[in-house]
PDB file of N, CA and C in Angstrom:
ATOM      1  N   UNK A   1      15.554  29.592   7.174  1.00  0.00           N
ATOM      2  CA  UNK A   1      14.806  29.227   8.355  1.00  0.00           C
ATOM      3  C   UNK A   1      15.381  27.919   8.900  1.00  0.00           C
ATOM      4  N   UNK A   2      15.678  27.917  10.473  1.00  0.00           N
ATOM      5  CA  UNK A   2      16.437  26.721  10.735  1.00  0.00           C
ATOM      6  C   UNK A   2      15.036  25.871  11.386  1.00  0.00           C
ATOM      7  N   UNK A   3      14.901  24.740  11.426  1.00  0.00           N
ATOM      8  CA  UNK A   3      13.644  23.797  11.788  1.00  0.00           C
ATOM      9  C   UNK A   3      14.473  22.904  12.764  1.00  0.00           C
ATOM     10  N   UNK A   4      13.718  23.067  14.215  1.00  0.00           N
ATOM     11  CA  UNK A   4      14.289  22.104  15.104  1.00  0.00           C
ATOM     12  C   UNK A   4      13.036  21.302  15.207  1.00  0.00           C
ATOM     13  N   UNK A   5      13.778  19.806  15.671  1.00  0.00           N
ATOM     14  CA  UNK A   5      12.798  18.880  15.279  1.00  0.00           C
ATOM     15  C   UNK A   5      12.762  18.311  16.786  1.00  0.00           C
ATOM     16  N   UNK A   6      11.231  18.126  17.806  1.00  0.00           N
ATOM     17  CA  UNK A   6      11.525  17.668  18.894  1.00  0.00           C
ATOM     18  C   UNK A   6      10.730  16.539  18.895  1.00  0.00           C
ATOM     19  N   UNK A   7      11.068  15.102  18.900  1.00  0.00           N
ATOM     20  CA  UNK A   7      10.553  14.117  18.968  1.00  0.00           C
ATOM     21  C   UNK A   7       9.462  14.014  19.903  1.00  0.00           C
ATOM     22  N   UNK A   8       9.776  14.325  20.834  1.00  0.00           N
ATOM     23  CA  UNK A   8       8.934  14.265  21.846  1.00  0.00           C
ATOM     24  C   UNK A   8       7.678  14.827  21.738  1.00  0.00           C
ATOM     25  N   UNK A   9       7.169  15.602  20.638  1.00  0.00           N
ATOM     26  CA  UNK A   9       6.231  16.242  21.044  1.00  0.00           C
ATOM     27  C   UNK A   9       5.840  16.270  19.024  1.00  0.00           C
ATOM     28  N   UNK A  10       4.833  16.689  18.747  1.00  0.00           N
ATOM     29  CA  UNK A  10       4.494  16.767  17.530  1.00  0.00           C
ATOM     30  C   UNK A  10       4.964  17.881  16.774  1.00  0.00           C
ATOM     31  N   UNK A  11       5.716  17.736  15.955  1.00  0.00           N
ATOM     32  CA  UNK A  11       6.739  18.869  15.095  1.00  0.00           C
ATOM     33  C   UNK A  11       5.556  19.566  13.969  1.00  0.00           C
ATOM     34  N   UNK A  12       5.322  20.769  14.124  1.00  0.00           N
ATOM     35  CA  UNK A  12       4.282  21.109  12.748  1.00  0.00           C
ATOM     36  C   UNK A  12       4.847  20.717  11.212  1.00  0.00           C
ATOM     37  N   UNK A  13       5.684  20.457  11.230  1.00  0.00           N
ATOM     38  CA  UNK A  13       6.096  19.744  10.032  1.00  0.00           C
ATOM     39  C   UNK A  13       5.161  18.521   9.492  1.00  0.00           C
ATOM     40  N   UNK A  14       5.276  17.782  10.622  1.00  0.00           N
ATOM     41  CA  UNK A  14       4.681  16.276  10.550  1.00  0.00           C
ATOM     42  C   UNK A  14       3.628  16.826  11.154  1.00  0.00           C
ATOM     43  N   UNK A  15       2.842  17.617  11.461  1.00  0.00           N
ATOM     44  CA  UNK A  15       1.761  18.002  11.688  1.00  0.00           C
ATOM     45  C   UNK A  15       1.133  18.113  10.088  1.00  0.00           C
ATOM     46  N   UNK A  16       1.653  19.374   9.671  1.00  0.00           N
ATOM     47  CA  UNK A  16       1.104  19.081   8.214  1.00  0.00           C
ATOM     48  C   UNK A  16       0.926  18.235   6.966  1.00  0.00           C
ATOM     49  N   UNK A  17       1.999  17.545   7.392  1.00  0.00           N
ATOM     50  CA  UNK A  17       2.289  16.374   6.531  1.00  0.00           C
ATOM     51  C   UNK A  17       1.139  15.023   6.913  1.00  0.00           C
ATOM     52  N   UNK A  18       0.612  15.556   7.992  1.00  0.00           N
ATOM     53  CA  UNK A  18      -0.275  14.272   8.496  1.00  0.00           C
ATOM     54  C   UNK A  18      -1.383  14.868   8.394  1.00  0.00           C
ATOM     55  N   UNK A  19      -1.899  16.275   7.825  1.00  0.00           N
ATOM     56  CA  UNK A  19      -2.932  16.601   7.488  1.00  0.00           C
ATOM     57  C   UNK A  19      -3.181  16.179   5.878  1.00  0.00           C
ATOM     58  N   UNK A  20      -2.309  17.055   5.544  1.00  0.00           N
ATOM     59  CA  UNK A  20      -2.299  16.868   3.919  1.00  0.00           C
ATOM     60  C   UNK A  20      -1.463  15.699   2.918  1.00  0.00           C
ATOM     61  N   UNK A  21      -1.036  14.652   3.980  1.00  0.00           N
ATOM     62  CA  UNK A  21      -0.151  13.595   2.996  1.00  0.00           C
ATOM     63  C   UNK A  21      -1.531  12.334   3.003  1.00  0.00           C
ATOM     64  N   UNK A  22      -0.885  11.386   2.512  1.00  0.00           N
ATOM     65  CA  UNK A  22      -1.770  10.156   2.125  1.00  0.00           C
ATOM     66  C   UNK A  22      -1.818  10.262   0.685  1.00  0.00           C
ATOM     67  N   UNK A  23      -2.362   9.372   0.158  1.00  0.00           N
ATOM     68  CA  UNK A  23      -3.038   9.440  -1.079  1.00  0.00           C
ATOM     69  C   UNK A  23      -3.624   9.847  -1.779  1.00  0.00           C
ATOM     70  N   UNK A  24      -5.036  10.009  -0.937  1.00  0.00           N
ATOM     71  CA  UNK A  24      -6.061  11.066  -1.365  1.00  0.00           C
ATOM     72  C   UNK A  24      -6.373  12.174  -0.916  1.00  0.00           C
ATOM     73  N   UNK A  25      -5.895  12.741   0.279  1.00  0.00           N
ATOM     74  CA  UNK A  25      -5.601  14.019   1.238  1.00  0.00           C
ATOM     75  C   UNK A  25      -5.389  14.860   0.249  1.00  0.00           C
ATOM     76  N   UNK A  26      -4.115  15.258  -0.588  1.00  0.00           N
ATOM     77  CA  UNK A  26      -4.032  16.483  -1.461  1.00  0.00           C
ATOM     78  C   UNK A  26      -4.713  16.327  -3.022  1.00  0.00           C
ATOM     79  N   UNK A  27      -4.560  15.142  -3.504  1.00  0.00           N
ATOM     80  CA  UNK A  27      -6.040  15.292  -4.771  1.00  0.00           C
ATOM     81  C   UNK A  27      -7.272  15.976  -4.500  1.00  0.00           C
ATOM     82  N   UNK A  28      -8.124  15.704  -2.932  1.00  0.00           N
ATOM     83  CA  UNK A  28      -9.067  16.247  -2.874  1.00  0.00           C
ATOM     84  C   UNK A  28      -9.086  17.754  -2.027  1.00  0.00           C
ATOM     85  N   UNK A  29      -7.898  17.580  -1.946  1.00  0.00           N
ATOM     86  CA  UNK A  29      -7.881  19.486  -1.626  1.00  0.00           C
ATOM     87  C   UNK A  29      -7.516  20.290  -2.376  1.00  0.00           C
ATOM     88  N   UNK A  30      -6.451  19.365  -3.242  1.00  0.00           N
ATOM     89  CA  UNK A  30      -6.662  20.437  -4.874  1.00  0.00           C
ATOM     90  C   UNK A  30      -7.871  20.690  -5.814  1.00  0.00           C
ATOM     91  N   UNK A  31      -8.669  19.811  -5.566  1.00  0.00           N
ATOM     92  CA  UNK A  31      -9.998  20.031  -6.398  1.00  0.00           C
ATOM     93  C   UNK A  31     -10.861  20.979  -5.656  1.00  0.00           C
ATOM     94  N   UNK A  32     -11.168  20.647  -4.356  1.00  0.00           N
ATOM     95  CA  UNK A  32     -12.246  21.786  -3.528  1.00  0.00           C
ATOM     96  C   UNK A  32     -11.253  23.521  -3.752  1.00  0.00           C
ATOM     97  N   UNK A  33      -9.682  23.020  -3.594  1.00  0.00           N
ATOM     98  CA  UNK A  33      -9.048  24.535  -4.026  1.00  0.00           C
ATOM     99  C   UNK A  33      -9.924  25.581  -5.406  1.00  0.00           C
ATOM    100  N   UNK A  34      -9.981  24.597  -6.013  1.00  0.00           N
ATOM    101  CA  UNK A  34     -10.844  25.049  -7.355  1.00  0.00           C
ATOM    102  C   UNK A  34     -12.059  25.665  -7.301  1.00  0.00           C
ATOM    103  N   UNK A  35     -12.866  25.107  -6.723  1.00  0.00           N
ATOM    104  CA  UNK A  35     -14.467  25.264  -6.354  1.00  0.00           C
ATOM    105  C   UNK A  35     -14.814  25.431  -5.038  1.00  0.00           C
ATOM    106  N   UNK A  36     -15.763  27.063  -5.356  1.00  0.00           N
ATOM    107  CA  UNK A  36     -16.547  27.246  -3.625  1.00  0.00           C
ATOM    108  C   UNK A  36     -16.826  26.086  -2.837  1.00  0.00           C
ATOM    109  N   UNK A  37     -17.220  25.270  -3.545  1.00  0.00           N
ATOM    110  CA  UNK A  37     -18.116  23.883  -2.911  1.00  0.00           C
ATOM    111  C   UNK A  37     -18.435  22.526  -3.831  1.00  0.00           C
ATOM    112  N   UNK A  38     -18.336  22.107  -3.341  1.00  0.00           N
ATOM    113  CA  UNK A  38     -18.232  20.664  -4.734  1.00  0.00           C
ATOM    114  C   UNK A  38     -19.712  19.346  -3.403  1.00  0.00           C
ATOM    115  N   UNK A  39     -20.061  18.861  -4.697  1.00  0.00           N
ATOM    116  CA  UNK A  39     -21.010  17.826  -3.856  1.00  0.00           C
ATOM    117  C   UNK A  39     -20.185  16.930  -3.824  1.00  0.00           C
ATOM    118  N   UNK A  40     -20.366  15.874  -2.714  1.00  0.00           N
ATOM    119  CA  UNK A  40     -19.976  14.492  -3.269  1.00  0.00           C
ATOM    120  C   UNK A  40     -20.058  13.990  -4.066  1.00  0.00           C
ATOM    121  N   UNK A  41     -20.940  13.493  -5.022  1.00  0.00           N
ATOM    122  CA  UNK A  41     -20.517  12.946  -6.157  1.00  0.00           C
ATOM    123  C   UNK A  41     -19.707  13.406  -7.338  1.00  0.00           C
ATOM    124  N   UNK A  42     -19.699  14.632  -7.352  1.00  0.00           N
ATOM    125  CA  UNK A  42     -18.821  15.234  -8.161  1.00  0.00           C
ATOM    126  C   UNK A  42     -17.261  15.303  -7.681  1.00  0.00           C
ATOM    127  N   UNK A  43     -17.260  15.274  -6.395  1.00  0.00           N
ATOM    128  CA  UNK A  43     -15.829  15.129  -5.849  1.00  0.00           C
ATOM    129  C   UNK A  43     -15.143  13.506  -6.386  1.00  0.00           C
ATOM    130  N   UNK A  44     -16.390  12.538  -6.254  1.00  0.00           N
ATOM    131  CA  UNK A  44     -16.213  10.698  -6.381  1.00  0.00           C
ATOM    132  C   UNK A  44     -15.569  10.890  -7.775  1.00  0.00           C
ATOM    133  N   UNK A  45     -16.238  11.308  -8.807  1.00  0.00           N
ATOM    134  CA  UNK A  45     -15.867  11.321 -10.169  1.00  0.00           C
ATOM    135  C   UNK A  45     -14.776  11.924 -10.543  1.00  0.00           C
ATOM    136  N   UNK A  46     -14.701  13.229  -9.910  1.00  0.00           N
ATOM    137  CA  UNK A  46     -12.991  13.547 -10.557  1.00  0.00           C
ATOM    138  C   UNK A  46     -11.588  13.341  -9.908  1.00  0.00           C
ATOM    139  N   UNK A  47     -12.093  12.015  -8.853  1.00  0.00           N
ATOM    140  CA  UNK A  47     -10.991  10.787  -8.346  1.00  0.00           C
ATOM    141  C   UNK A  47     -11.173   9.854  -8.886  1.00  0.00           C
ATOM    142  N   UNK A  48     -10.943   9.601  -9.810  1.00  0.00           N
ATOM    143  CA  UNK A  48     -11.112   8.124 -10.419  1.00  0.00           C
ATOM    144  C   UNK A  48     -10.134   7.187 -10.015  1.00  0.00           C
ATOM    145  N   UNK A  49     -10.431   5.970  -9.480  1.00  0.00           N
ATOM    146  CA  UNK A  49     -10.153   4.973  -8.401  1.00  0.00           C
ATOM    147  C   UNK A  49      -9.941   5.498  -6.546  1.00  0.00           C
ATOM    148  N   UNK A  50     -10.830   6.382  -6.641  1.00  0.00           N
ATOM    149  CA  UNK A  50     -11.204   6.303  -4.848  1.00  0.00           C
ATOM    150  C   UNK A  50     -12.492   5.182  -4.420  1.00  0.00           C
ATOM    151  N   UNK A  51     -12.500   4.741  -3.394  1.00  0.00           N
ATOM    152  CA  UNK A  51     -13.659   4.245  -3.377  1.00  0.00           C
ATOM    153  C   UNK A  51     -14.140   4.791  -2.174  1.00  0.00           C
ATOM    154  N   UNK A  52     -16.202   4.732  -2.630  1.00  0.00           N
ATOM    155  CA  UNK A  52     -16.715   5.761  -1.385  1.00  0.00           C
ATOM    156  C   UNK A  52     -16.165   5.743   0.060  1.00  0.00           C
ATOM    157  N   UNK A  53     -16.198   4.657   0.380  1.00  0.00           N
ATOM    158  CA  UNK A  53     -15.604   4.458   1.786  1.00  0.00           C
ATOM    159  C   UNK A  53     -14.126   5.209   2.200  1.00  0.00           C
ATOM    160  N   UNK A  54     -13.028   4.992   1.354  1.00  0.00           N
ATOM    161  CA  UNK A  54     -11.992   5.873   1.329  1.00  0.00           C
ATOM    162  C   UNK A  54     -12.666   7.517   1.107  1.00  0.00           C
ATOM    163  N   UNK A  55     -13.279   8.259   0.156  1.00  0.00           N
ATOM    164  CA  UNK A  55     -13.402   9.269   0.146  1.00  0.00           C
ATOM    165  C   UNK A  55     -14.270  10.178   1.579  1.00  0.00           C
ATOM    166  N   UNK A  56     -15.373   9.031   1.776  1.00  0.00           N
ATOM    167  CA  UNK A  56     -16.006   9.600   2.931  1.00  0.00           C
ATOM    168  C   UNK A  56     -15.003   9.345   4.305  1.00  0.00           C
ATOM    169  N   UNK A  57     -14.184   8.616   4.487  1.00  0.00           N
ATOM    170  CA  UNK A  57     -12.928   8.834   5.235  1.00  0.00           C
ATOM    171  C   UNK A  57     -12.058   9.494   5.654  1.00  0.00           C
ATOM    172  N   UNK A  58     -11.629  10.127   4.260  1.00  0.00           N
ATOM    173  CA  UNK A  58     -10.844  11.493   3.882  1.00  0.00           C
ATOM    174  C   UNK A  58     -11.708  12.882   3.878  1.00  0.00           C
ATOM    175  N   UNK A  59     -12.819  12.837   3.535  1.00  0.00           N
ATOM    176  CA  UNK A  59     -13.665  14.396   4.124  1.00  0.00           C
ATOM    177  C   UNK A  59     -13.887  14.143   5.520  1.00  0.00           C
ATOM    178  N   UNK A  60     -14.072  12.927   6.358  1.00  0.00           N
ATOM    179  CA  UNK A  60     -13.988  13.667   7.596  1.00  0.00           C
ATOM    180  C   UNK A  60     -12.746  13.302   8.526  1.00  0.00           C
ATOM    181  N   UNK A  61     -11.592  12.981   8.064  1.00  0.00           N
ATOM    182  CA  UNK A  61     -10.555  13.316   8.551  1.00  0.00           C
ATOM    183  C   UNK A  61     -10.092  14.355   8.251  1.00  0.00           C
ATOM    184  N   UNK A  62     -10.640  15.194   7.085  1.00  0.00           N
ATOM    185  CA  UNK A  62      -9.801  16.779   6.722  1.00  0.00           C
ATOM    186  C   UNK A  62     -11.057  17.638   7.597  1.00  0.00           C
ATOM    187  N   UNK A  63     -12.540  17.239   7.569  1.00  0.00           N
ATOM    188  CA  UNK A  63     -13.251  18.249   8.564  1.00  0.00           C
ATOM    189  C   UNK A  63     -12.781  17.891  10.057  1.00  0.00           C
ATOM    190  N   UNK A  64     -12.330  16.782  10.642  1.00  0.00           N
ATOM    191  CA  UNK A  64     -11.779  17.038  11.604  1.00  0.00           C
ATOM    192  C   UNK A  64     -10.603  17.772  12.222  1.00  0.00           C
ATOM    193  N   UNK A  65      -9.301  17.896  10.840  1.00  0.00           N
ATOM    194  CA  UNK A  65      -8.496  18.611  11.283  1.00  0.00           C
ATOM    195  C   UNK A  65      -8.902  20.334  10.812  1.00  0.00           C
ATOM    196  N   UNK A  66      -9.904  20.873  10.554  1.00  0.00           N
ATOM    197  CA  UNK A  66     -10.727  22.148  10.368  1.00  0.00           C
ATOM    198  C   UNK A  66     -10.512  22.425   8.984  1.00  0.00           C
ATOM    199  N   UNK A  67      -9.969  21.885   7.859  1.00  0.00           N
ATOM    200  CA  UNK A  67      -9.518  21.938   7.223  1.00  0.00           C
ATOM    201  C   UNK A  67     -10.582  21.946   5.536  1.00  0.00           C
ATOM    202  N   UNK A  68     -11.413  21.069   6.288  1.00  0.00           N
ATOM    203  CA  UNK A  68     -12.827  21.339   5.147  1.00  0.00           C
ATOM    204  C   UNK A  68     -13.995  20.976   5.742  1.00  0.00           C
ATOM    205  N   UNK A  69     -15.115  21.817   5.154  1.00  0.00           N
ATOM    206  CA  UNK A  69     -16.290  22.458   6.315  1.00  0.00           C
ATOM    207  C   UNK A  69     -17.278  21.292   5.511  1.00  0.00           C
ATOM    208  N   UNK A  70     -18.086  21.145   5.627  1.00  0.00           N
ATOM    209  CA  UNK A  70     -19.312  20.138   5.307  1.00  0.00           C
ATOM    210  C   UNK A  70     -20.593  20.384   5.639  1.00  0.00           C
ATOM    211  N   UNK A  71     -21.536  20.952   4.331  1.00  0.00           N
ATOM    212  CA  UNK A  71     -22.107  21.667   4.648  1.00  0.00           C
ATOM    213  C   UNK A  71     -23.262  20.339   4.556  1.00  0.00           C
ATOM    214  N   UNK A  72     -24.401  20.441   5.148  1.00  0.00           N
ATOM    215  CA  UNK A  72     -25.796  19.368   4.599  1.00  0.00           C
ATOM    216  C   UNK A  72     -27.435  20.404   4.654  1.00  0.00           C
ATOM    217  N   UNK A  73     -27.422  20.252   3.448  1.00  0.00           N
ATOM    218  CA  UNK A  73     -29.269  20.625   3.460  1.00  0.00           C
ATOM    219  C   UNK A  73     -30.031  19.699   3.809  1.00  0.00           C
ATOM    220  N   UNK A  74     -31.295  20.050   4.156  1.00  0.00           N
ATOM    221  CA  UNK A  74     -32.098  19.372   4.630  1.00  0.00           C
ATOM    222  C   UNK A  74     -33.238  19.615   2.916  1.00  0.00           C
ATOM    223  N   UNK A  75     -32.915  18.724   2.248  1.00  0.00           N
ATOM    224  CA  UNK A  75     -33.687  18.279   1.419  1.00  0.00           C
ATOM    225  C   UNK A  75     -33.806  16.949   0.802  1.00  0.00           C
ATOM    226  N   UNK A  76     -34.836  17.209   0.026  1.00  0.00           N
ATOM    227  CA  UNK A  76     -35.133  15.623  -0.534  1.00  0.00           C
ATOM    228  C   UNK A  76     -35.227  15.843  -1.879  1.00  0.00           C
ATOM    229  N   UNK A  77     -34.144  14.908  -2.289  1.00  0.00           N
ATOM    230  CA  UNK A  77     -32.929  13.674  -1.640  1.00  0.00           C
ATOM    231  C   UNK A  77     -31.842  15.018  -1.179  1.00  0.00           C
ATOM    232  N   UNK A  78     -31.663  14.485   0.163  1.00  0.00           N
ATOM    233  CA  UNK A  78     -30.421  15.301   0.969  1.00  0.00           C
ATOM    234  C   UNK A  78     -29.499  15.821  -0.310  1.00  0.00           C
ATOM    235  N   UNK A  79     -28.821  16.627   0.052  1.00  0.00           N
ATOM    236  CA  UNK A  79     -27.786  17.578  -0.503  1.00  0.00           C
ATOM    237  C   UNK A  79     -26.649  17.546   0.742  1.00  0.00           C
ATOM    238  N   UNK A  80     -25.452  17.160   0.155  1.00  0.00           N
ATOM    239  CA  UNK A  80     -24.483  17.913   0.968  1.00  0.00           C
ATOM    240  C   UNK A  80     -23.333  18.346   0.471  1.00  0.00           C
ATOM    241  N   UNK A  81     -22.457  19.263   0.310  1.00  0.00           N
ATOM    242  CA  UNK A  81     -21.128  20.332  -0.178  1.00  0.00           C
ATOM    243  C   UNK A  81     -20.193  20.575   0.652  1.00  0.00           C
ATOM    244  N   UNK A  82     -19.243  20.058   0.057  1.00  0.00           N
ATOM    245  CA  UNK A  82     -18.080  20.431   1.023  1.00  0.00           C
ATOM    246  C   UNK A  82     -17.130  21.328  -0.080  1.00  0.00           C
ATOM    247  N   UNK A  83     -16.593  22.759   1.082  1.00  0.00           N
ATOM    248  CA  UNK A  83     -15.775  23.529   0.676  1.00  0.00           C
ATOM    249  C   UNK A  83     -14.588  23.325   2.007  1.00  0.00           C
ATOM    250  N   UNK A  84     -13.913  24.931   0.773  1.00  0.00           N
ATOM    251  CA  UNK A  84     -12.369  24.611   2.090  1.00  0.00           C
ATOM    252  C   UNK A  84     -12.862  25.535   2.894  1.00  0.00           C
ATOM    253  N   UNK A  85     -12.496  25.469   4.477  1.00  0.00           N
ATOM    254  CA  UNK A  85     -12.304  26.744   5.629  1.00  0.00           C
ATOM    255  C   UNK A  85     -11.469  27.576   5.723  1.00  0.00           C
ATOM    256  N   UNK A  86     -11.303  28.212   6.068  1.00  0.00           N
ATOM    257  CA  UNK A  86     -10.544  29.742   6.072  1.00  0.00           C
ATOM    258  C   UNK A  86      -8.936  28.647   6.682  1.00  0.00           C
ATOM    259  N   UNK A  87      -9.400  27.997   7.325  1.00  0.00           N
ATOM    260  CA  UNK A  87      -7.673  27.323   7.629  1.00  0.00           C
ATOM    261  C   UNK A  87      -7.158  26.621   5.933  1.00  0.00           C
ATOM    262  N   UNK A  88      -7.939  26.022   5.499  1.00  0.00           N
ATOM    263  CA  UNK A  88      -8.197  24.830   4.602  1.00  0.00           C
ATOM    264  C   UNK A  88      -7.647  26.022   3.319  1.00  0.00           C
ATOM    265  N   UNK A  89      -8.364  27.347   2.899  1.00  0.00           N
ATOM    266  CA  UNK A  89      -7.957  28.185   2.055  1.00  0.00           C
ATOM    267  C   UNK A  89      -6.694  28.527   2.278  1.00  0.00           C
ATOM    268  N   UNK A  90      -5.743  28.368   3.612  1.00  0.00           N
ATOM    269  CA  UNK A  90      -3.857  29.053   3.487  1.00  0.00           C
ATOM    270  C   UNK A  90      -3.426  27.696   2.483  1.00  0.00           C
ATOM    271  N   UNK A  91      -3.656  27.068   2.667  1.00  0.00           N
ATOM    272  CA  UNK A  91      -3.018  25.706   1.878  1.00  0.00           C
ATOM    273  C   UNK A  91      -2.992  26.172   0.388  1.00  0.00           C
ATOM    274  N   UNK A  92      -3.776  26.288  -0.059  1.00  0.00           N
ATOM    275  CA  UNK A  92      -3.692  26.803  -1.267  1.00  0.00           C
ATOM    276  C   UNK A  92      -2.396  27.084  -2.087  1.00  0.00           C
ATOM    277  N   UNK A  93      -1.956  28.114  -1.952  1.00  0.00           N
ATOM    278  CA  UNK A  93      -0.941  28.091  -2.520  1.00  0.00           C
ATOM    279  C   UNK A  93       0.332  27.047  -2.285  1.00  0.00           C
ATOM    280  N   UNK A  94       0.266  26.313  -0.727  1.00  0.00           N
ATOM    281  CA  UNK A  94       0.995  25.303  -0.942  1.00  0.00           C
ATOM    282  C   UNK A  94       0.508  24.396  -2.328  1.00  0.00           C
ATOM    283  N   UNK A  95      -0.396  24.060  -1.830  1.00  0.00           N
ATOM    284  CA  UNK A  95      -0.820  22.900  -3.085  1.00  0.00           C
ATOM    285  C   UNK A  95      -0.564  23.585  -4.639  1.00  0.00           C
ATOM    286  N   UNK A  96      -0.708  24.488  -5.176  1.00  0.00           N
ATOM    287  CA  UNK A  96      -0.317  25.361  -6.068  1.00  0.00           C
ATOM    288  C   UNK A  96       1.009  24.912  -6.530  1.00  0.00           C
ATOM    289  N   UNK A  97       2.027  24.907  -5.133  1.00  0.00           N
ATOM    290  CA  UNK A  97       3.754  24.921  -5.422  1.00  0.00           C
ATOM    291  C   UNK A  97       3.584  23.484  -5.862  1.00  0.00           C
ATOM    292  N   UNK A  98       3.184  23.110  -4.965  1.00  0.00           N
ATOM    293  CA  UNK A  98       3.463  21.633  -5.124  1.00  0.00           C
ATOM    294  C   UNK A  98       3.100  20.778  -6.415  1.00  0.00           C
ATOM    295  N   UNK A  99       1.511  21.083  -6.962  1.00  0.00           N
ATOM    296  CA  UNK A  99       1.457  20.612  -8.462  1.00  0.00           C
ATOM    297  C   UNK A  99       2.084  21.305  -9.381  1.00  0.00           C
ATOM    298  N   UNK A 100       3.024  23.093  -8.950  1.00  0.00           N
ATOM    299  CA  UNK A 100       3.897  23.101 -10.460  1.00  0.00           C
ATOM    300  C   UNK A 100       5.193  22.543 -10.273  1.00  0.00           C
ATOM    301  N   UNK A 101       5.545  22.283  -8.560  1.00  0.00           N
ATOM    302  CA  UNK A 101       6.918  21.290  -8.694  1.00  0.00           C
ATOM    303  C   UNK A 101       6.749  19.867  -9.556  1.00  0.00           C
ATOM    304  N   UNK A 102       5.200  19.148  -9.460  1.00  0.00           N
ATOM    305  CA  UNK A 102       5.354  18.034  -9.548  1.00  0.00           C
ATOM    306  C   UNK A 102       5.093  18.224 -10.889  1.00  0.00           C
ATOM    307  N   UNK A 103       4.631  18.980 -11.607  1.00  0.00           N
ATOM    308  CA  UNK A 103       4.603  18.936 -13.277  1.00  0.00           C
ATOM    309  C   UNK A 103       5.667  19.751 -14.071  1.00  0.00           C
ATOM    310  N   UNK A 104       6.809  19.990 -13.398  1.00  0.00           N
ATOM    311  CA  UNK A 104       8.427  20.729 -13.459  1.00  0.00           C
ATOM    312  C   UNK A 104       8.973  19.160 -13.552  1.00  0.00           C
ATOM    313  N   UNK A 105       8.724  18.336 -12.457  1.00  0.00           N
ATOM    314  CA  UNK A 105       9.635  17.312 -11.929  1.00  0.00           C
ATOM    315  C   UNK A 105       9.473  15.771 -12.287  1.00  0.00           C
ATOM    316  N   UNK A 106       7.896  15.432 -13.182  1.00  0.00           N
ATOM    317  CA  UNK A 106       7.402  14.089 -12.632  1.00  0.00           C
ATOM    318  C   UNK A 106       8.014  13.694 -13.608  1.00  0.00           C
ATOM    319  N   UNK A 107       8.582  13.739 -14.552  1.00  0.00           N
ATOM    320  CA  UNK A 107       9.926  13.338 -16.022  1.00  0.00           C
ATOM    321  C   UNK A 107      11.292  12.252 -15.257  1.00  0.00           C
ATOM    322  N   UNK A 108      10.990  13.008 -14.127  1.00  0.00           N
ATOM    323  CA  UNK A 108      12.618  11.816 -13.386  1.00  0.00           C
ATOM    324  C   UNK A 108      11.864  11.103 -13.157  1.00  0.00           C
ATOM    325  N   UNK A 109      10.951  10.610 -13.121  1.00  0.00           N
ATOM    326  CA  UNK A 109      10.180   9.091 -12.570  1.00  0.00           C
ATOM    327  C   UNK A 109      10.495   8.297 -13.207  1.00  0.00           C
ATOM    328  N   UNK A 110      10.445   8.985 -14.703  1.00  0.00           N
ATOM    329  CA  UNK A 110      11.252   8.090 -15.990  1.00  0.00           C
ATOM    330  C   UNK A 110      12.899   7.588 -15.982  1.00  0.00           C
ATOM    331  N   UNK A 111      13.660   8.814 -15.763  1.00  0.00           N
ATOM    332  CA  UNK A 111      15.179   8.358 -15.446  1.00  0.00           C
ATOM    333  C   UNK A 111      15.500   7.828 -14.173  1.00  0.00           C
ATOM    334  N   UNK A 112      15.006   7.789 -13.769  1.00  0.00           N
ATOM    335  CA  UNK A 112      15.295   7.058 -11.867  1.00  0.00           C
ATOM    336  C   UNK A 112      16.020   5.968 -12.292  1.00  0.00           C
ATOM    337  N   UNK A 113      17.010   5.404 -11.830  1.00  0.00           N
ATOM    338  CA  UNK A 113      17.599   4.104 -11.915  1.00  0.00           C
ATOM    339  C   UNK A 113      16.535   3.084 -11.373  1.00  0.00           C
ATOM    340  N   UNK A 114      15.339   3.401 -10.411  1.00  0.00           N
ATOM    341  CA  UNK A 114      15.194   2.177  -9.973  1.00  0.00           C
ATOM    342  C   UNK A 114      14.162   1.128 -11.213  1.00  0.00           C
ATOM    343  N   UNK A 115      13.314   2.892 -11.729  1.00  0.00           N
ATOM    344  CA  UNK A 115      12.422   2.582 -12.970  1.00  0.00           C
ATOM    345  C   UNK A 115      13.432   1.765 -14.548  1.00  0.00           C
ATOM    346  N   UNK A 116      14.450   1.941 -14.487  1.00  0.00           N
ATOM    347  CA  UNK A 116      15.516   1.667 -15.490  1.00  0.00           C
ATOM    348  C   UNK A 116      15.785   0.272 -15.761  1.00  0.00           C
TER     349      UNK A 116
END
């Protein structure tokens, strides 16, 4: 596949890469990958060193790009669950490739000259 790249205009490349890159962008889409629906606090805990403000940041920059839905009950004490959307579910198997490249690959972190 040949990829032309037009500056001028937003390349889906860097489209996706600006959905799903950052820091915490693909940790927490590999975890909702896992589970119909995860609450917030259970999402907080199996990021250990996010802080709320970053995480509630990152769910609604991924529900803004349609990417994860956010659901809220109306109970007491409120409830709310966020799963992936039918856009948010194609990723999947990206993220899939990508944590068995990175557990194939994360060993050169060790030989890197710069780590040396």
């Amino acid at each position: 596949m040949k990829y032309d790249f037009n500056f001028d205009q937003l390349c889906p490349a860097t489209y996706a890469f600006q959905v799903i890159g950052g820091k915490w962008n693909l940790p927490i889409l590999a975890i909702l990958s896992e589970d119909d629906s995860i609450r917030y606090n259970e999402l907080k805990r199996r990021l250990p060193g996010i802080t709320p403000t970053m995480l509630t940041n990152c769910l609604k920059d991924l529900s803004q790009y349609g990417i994860v839905h956010r659901e809220q009950y109306n109970e007491i004490p409120p409830r709310v669950e966020y799963s992936l959307t039918s856009s948010g579910k194609e990723l999947v198997p990206l993220i899939e490739s990508m944590v068995l490249w990175g557990q194939k690959n994360i060993h050169r972190v060790s030989e890197s000259p710069q780590n040396g």
